[in-house]
C-alpha atoms as a PDB file:
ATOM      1  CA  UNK A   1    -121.282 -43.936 -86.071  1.00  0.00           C
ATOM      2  CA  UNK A   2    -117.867 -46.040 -86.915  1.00  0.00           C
ATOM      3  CA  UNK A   3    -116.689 -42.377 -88.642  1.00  0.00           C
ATOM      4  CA  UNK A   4    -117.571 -40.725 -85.536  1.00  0.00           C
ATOM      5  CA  UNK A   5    -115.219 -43.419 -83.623  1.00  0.00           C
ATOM      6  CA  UNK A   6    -112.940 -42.672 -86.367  1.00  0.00           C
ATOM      7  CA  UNK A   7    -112.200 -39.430 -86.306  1.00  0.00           C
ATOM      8  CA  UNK A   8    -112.176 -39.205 -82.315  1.00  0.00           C
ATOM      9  CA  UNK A   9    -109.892 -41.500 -82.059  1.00  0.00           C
ATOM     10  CA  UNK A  10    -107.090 -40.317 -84.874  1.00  0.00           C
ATOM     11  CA  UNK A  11    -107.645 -36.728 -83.008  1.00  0.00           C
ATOM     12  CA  UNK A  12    -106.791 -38.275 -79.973  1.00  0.00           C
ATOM     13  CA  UNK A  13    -103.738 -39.790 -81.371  1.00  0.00           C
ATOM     14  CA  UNK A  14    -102.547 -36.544 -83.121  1.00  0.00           C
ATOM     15  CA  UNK A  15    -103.214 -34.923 -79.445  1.00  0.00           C
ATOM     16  CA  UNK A  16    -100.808 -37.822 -78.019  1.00  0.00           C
ATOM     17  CA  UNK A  17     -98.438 -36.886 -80.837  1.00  0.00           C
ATOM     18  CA  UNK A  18     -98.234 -33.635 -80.146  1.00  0.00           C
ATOM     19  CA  UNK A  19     -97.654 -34.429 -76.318  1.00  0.00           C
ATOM     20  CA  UNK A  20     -94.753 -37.047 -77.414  1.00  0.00           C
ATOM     21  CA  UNK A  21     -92.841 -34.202 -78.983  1.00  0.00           C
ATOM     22  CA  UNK A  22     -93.542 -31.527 -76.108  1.00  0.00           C
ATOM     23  CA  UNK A  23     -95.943 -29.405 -77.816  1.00  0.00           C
ATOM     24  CA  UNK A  24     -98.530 -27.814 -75.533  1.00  0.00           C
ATOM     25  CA  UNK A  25    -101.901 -29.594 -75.564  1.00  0.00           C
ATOM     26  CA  UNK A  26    -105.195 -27.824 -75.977  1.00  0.00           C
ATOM     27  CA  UNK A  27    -106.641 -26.604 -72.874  1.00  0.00           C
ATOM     28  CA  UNK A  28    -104.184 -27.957 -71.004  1.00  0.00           C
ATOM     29  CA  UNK A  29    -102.018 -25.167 -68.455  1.00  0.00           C
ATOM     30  CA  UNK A  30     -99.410 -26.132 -65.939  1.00  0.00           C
ATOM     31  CA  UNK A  31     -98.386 -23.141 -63.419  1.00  0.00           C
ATOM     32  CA  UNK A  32     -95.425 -23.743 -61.911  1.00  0.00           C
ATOM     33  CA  UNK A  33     -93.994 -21.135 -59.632  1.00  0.00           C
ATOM     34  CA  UNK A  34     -90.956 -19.418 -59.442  1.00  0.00           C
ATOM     35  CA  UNK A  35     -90.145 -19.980 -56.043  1.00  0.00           C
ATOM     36  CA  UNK A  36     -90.792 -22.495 -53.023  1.00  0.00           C
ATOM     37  CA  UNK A  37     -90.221 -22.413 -49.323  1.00  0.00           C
ATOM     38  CA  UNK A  38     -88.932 -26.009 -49.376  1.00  0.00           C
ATOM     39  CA  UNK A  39     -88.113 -25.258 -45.592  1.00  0.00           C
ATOM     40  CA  UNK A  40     -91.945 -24.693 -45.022  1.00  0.00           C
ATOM     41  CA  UNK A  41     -92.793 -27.218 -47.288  1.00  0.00           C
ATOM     42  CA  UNK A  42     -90.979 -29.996 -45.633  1.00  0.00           C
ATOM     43  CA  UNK A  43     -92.137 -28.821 -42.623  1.00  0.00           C
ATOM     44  CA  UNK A  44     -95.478 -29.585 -43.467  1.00  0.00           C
ATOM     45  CA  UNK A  45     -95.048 -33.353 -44.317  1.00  0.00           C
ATOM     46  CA  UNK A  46     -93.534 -33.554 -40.608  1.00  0.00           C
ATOM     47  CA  UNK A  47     -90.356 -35.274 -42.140  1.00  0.00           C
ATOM     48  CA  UNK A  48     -86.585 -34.381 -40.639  1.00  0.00           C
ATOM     49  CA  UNK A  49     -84.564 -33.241 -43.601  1.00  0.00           C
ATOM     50  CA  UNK A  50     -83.052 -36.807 -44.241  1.00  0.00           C
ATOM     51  CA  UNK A  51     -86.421 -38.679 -44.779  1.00  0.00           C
ATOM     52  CA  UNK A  52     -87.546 -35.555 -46.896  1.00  0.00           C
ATOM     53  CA  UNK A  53     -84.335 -35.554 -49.067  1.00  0.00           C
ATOM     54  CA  UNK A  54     -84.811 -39.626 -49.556  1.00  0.00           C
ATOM     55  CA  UNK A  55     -88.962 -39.496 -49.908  1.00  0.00           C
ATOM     56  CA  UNK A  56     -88.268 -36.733 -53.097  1.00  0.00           C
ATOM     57  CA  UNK A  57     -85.094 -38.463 -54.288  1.00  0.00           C
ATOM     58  CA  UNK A  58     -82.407 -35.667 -54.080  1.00  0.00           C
ATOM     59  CA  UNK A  59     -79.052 -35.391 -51.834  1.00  0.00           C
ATOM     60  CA  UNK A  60     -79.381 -34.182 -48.078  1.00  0.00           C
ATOM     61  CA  UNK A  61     -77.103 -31.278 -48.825  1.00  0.00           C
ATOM     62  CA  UNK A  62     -79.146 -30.444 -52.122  1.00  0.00           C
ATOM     63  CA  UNK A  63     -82.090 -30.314 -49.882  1.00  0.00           C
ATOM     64  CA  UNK A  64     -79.936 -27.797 -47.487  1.00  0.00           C
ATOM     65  CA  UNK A  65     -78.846 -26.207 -49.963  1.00  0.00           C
ATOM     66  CA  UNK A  66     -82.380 -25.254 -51.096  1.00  0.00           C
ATOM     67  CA  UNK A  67     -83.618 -24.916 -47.671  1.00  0.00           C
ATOM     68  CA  UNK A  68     -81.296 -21.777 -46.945  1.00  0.00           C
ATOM     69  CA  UNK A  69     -82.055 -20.478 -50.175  1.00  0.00           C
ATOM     70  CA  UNK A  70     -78.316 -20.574 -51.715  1.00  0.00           C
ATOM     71  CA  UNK A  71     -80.679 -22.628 -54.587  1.00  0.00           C
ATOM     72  CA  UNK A  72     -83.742 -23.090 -55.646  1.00  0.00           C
ATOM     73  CA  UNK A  73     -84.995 -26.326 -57.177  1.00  0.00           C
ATOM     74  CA  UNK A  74     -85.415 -26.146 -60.960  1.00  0.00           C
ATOM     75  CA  UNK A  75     -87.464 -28.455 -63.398  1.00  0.00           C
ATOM     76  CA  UNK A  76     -89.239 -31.826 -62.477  1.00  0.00           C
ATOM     77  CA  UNK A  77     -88.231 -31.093 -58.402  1.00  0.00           C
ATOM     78  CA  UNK A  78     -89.766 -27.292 -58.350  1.00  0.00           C
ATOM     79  CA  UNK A  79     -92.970 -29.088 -59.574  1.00  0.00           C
ATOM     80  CA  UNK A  80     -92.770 -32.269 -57.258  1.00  0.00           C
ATOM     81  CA  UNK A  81     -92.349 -29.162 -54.340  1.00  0.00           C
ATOM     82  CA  UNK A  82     -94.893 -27.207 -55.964  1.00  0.00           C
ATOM     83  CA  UNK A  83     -97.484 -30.624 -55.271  1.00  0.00           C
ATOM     84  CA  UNK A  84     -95.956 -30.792 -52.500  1.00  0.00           C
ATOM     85  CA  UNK A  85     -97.073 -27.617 -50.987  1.00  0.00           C
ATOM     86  CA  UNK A  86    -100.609 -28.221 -52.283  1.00  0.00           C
ATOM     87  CA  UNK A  87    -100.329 -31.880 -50.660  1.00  0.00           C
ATOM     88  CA  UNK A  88     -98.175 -32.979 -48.360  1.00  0.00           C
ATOM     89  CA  UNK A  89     -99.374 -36.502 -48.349  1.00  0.00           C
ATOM     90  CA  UNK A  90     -98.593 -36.968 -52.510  1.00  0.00           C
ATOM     91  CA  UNK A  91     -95.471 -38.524 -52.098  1.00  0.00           C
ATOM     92  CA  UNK A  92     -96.987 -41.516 -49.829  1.00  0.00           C
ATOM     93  CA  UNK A  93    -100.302 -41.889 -51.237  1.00  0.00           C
ATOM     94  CA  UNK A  94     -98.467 -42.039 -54.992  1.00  0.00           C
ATOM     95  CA  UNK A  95     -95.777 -44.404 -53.995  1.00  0.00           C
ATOM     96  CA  UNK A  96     -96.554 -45.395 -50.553  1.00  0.00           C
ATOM     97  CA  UNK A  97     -95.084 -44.494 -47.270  1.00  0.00           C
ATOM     98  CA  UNK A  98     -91.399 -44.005 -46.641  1.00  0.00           C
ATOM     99  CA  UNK A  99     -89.815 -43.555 -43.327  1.00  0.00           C
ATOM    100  CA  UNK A 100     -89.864 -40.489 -40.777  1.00  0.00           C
END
């Protein structure tokens, strides 16, 4: 039994290892798209561009700038938009509400 507990819990750390240094975990597989329609997205939280921009932590004119597709997000903020899109509602119910 305490060999059992053992050896789950030193695979468990050499899982949590493996995450530390970026190494993809077993079974685990993030999609993250290519694209977004932040326009649409926004849209669908019901927030003007300002209270958007502030609620996902990223300049108004970034947020344009994405919006009329002269960029398009990249890293951490394509996958906030990405949860986003799935639920509009993550932003509030993860760090509660922010303003219209």
């Amino acid at each position: 039994m305490a060999k059992d507990i053992f050896e789950r819990t030193m695979s468990a750390l050499r899982e949590a290892e493996a995450h530390a240094k970026g190494e993809p975990s077993a079974g685990m597989v993030v999609h993250v798209p290519e694209t977004v329609d932040v326009a649409q997205i926004r849209k669908r939280t019901g927030k003007v561009q300002t209270a958007f921009a502030a609620s996902i932590g990223v300049p108004v004119s970034t947020l344009r700038q994405w919006e009329h597709q002269r960029r398009q997000p990249q890293g951490a903020a394509r996958v906030l938009l990405a949860m986003l899109e799935k639920n509009p509602q993550v932003v509030e119910e993860t760090l509660g509400s922010m303003p219209r």
